[in-house]
PDB file of N, CA and C in Angstrom:
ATOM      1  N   UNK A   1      60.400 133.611  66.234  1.00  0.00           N
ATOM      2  CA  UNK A   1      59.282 134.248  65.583  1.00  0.00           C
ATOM      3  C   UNK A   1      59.697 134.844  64.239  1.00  0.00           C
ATOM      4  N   UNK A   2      60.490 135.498  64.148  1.00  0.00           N
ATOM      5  CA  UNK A   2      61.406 136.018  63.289  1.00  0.00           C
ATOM      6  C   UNK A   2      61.686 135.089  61.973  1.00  0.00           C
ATOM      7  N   UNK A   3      61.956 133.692  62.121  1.00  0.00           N
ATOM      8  CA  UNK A   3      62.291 132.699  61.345  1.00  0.00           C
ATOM      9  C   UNK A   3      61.198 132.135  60.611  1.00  0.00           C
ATOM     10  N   UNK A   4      60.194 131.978  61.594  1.00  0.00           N
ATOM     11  CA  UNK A   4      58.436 131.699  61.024  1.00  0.00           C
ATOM     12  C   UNK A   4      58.215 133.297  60.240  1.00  0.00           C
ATOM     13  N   UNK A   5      58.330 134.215  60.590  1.00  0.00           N
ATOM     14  CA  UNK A   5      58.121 135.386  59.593  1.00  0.00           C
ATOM     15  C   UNK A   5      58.390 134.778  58.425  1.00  0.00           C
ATOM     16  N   UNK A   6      59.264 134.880  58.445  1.00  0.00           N
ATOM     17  CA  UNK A   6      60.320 134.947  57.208  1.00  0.00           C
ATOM     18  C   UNK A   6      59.761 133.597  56.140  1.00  0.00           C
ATOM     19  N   UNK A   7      59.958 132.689  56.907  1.00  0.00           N
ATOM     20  CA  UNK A   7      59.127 131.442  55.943  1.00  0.00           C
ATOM     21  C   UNK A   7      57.980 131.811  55.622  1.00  0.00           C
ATOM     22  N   UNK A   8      56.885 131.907  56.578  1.00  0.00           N
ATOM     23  CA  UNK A   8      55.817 132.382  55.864  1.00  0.00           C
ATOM     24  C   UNK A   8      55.360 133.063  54.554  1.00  0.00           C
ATOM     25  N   UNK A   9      56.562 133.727  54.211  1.00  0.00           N
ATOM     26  CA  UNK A   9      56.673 134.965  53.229  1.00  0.00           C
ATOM     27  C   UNK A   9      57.075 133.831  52.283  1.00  0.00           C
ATOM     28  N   UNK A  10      57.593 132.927  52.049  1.00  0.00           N
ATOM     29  CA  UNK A  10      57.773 132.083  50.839  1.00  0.00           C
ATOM     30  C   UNK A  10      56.505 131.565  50.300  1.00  0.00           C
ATOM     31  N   UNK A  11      56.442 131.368  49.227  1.00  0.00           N
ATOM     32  CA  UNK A  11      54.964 131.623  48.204  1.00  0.00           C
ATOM     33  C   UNK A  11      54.044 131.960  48.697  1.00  0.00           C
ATOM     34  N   UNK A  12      53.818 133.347  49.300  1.00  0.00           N
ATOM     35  CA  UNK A  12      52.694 134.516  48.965  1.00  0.00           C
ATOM     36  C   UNK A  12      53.266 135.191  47.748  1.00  0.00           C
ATOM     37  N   UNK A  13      52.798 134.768  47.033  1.00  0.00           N
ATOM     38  CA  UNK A  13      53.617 135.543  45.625  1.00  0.00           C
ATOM     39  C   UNK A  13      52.833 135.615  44.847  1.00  0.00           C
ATOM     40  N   UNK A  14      52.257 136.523  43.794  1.00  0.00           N
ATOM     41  CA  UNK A  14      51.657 136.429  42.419  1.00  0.00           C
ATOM     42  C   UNK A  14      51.820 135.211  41.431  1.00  0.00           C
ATOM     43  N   UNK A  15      53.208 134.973  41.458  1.00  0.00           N
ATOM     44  CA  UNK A  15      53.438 133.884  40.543  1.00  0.00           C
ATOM     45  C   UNK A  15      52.933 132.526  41.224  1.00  0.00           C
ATOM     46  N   UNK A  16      52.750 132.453  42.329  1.00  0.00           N
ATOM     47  CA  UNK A  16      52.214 130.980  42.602  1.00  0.00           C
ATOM     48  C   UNK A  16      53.257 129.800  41.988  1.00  0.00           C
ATOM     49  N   UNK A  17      54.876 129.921  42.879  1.00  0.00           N
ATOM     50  CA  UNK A  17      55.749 129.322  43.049  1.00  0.00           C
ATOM     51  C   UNK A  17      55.474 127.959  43.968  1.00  0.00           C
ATOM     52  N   UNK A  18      56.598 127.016  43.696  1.00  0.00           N
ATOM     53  CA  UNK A  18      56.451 125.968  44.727  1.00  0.00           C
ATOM     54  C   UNK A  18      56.109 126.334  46.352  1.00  0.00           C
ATOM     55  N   UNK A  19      56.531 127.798  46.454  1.00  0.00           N
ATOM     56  CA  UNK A  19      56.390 127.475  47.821  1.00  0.00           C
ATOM     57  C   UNK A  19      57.603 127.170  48.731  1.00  0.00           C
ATOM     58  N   UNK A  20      56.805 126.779  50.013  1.00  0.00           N
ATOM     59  CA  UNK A  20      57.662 125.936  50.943  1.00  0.00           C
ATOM     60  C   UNK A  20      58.018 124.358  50.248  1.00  0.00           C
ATOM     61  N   UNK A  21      57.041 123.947  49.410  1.00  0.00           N
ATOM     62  CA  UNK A  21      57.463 122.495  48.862  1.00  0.00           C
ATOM     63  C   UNK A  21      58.594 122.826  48.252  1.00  0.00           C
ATOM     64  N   UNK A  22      58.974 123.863  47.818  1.00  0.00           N
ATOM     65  CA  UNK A  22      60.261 123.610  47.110  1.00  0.00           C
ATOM     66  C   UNK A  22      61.755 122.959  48.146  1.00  0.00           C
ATOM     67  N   UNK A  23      62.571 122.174  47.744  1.00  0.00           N
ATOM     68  CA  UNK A  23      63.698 121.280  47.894  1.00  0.00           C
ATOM     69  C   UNK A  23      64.400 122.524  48.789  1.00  0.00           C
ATOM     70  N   UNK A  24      64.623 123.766  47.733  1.00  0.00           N
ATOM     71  CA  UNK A  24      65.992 124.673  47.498  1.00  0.00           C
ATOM     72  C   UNK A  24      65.283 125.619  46.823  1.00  0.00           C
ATOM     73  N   UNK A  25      66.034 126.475  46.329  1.00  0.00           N
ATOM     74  CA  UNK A  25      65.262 127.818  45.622  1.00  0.00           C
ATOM     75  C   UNK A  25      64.913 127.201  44.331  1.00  0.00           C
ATOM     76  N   UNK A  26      65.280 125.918  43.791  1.00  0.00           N
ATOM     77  CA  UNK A  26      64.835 125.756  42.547  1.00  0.00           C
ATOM     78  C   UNK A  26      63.563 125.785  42.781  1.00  0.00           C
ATOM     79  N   UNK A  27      62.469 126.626  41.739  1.00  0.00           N
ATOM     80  CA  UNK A  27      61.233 126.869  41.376  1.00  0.00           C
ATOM     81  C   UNK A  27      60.480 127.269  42.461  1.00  0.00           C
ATOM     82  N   UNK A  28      61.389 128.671  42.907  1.00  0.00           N
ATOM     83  CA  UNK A  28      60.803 129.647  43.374  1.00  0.00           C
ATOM     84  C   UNK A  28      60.888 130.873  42.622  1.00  0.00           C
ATOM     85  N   UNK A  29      60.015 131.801  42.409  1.00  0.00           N
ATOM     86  CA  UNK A  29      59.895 132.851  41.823  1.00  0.00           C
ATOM     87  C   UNK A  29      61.315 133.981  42.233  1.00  0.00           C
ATOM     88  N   UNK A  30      61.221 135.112  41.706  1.00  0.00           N
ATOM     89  CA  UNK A  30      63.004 136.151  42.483  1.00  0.00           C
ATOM     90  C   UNK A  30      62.282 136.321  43.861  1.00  0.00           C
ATOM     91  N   UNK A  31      61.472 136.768  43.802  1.00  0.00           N
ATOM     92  CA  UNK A  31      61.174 137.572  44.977  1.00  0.00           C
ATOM     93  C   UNK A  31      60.776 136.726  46.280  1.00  0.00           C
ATOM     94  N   UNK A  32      60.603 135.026  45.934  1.00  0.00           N
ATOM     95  CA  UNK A  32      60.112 134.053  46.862  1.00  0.00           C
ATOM     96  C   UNK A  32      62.124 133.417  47.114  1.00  0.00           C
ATOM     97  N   UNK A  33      62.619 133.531  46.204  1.00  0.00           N
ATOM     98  CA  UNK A  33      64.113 133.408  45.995  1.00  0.00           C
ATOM     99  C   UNK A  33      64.564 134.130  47.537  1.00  0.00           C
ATOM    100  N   UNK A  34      64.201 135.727  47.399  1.00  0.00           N
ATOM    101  CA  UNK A  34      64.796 136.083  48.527  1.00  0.00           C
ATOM    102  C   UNK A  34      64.688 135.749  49.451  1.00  0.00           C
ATOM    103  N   UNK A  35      63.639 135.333  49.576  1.00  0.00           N
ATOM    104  CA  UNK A  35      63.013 135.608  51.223  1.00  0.00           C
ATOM    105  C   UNK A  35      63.708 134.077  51.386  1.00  0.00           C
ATOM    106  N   UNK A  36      63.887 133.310  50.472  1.00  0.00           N
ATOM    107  CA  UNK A  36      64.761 131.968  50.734  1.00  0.00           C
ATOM    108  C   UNK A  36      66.129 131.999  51.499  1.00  0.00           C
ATOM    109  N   UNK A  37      66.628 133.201  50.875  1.00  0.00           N
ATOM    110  CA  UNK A  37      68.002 133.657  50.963  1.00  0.00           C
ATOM    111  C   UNK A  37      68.138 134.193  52.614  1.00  0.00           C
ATOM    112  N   UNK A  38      66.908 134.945  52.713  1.00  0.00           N
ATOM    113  CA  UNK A  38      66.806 135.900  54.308  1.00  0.00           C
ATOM    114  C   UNK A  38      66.497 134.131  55.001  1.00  0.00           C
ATOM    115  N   UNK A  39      66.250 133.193  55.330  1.00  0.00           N
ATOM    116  CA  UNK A  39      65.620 132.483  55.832  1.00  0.00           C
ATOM    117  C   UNK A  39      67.012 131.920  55.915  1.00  0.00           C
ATOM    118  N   UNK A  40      67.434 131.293  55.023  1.00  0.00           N
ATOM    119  CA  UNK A  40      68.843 130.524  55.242  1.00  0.00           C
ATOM    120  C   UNK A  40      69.757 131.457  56.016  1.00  0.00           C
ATOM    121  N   UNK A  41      69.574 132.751  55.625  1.00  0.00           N
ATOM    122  CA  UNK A  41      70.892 133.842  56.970  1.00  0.00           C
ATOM    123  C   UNK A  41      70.206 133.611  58.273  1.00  0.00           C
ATOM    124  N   UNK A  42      68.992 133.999  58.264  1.00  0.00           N
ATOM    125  CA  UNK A  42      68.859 133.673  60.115  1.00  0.00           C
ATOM    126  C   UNK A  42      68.961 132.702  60.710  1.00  0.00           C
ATOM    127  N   UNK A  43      68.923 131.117  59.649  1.00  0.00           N
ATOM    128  CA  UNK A  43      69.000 129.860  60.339  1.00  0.00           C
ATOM    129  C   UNK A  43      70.634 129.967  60.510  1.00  0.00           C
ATOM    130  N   UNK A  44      71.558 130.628  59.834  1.00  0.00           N
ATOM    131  CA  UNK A  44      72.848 130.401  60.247  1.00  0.00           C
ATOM    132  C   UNK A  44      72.937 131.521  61.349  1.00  0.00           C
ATOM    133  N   UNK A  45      72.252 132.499  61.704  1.00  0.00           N
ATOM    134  CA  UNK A  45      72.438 133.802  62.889  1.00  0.00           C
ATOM    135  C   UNK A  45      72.245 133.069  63.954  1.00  0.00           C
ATOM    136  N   UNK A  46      71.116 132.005  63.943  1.00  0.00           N
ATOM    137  CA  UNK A  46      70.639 130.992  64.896  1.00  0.00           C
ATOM    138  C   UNK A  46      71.711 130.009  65.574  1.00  0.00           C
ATOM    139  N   UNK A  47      72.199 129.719  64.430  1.00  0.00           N
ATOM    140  CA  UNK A  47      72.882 128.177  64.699  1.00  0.00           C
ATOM    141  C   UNK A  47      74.238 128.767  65.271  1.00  0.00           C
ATOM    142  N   UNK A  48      74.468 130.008  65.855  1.00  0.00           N
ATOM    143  CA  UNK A  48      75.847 130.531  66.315  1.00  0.00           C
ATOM    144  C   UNK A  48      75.176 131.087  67.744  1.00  0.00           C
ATOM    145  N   UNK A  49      73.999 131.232  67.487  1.00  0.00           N
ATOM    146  CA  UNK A  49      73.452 131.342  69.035  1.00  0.00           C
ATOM    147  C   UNK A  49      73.469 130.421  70.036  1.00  0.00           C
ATOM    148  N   UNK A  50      74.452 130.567  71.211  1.00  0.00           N
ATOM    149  CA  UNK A  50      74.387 129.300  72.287  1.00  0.00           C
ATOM    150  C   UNK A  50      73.345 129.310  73.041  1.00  0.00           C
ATOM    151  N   UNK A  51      72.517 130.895  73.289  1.00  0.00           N
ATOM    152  CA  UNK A  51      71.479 130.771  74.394  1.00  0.00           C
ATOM    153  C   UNK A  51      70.032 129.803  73.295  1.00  0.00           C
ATOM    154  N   UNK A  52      69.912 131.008  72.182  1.00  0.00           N
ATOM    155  CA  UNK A  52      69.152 130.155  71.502  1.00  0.00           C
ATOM    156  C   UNK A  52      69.166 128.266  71.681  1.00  0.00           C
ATOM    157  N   UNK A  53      70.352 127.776  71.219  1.00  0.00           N
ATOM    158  CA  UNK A  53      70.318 126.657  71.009  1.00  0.00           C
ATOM    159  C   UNK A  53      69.968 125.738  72.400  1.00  0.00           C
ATOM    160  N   UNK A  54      70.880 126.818  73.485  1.00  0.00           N
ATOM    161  CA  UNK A  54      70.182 125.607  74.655  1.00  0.00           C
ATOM    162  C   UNK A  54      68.579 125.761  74.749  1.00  0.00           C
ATOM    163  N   UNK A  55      68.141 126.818  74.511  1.00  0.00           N
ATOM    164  CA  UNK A  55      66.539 127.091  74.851  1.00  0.00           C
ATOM    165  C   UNK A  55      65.886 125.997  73.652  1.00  0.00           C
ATOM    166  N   UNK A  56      66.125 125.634  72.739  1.00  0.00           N
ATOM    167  CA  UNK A  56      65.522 125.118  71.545  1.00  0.00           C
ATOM    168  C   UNK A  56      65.836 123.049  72.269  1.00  0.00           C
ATOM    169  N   UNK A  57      67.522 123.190  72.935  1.00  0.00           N
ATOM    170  CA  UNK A  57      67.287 122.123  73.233  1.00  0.00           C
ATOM    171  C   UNK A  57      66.582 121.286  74.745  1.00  0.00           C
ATOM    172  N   UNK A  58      66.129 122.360  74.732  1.00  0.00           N
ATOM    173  CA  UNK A  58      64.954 122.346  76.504  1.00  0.00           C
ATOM    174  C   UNK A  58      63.963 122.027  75.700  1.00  0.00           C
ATOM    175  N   UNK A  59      63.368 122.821  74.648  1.00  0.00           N
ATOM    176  CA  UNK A  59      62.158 122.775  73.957  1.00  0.00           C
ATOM    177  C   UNK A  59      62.041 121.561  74.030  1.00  0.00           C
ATOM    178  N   UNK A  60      62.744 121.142  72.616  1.00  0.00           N
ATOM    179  CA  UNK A  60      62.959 119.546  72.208  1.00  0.00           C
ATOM    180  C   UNK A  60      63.119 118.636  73.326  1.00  0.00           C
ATOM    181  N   UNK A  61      63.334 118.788  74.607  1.00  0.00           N
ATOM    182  CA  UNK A  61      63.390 117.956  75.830  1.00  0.00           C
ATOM    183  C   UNK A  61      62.095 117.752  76.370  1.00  0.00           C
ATOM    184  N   UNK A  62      62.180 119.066  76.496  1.00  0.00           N
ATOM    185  CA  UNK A  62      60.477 118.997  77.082  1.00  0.00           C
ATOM    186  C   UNK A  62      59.359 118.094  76.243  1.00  0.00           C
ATOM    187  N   UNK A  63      58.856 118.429  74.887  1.00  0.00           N
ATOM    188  CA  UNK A  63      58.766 117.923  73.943  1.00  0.00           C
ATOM    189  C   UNK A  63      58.631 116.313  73.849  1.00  0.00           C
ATOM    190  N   UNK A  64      59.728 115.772  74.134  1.00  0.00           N
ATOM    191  CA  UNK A  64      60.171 114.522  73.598  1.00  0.00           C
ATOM    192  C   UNK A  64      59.503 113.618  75.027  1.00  0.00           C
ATOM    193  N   UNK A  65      59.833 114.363  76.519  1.00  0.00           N
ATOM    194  CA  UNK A  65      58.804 113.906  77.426  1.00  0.00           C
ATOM    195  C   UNK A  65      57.522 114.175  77.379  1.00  0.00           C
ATOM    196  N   UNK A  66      57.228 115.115  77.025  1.00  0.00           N
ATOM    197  CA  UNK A  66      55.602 115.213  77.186  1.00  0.00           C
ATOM    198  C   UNK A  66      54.631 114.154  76.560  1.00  0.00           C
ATOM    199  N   UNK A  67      54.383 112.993  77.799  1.00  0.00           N
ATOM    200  CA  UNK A  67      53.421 112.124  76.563  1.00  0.00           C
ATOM    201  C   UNK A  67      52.070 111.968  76.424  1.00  0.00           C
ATOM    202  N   UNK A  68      51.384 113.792  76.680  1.00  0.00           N
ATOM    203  CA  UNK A  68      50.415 113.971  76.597  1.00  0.00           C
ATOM    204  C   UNK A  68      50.360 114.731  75.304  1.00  0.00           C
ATOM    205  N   UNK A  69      51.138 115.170  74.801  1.00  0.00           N
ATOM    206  CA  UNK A  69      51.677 116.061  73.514  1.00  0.00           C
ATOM    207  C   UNK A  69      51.106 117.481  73.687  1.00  0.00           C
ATOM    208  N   UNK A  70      50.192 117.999  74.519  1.00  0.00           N
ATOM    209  CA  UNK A  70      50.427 119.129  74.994  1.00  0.00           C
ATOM    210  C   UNK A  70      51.383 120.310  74.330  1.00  0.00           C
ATOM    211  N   UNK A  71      52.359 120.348  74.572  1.00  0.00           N
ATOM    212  CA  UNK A  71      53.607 121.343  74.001  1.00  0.00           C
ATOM    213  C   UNK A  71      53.057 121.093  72.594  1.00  0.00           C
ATOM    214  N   UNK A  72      53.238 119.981  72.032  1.00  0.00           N
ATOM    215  CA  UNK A  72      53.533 119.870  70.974  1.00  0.00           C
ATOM    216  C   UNK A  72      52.842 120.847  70.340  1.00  0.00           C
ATOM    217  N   UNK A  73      51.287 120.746  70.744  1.00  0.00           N
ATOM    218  CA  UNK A  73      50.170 121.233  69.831  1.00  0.00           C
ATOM    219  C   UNK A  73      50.257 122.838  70.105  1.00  0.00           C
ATOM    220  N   UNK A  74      50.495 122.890  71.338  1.00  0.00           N
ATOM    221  CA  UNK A  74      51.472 124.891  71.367  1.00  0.00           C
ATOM    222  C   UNK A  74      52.076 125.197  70.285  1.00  0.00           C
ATOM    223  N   UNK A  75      53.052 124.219  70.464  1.00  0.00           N
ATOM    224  CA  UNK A  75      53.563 124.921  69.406  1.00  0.00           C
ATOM    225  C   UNK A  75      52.964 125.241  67.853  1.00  0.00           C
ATOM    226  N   UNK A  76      52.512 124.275  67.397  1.00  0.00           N
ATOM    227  CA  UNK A  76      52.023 123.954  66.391  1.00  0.00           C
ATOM    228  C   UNK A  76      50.854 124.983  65.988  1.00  0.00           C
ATOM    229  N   UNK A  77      50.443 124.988  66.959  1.00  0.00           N
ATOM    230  CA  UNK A  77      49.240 125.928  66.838  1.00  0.00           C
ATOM    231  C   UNK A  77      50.059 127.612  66.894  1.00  0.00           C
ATOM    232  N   UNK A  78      51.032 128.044  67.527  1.00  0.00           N
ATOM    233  CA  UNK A  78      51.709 128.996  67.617  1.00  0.00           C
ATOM    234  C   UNK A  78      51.940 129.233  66.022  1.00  0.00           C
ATOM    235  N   UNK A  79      52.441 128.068  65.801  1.00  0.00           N
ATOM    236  CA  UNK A  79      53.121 128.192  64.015  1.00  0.00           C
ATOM    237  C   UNK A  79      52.217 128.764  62.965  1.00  0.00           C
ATOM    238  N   UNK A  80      50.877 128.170  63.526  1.00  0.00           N
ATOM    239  CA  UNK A  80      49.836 127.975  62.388  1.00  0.00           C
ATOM    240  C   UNK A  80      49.501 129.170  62.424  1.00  0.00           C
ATOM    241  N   UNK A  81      49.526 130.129  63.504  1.00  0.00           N
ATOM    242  CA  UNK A  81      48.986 131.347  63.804  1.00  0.00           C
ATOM    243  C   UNK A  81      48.017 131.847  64.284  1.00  0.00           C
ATOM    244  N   UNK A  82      47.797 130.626  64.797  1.00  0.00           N
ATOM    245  CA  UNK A  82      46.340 130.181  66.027  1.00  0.00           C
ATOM    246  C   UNK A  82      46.865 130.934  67.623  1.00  0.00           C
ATOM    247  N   UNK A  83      47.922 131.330  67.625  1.00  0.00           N
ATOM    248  CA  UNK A  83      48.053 131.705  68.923  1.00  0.00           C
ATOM    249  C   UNK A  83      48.859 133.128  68.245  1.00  0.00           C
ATOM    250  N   UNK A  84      48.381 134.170  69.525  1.00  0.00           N
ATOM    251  CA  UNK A  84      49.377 135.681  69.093  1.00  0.00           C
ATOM    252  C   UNK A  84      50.806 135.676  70.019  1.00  0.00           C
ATOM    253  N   UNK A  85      51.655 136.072  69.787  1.00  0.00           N
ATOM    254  CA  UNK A  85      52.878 136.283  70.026  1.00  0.00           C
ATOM    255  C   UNK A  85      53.551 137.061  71.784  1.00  0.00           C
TER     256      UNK A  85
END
């Protein structure tokens, strides 16, 4: 949840930066810059997490069987902010 925060916060900005379309921080505004910066630290806080990672790779299991896509749209809809926390 924490990680979707954090992205989210990339171009809500005054300046009306690339955004999430951006590659890399090129042509993001400073302040859309940071939140780039906070986003890349938690994906590495993440990627040292073992419980995290097995839970993410259940997700993706589950996921990859479901061939009603079900999950999928959970999630998706979770992301979008169609569902509360």
């Amino acid at each position: 949840m924490h990680l979707d925060y954090l992205r989210g916060q990339i171009g809500k900005c005054a300046e009306k930066c690339d955004g999430l379309d951006a590659q890399d921080d090129e042509g993001l505004c400073p302040d859309c810059c940071d939140w780039f910066a906070m986003v890349l630290a938690e994906e590495e806080r993440l990627a040292q997490d073992k419980e995290y990672n097995e839970v993410m790779r259940k997700l993706k299991e589950a996921c990859d069987e479901d061939k009603t896509g079900v999950y999928e749209r959970i999630l998706k809809r979770s992301r979008d902010g169609k569902i509360v926390h």
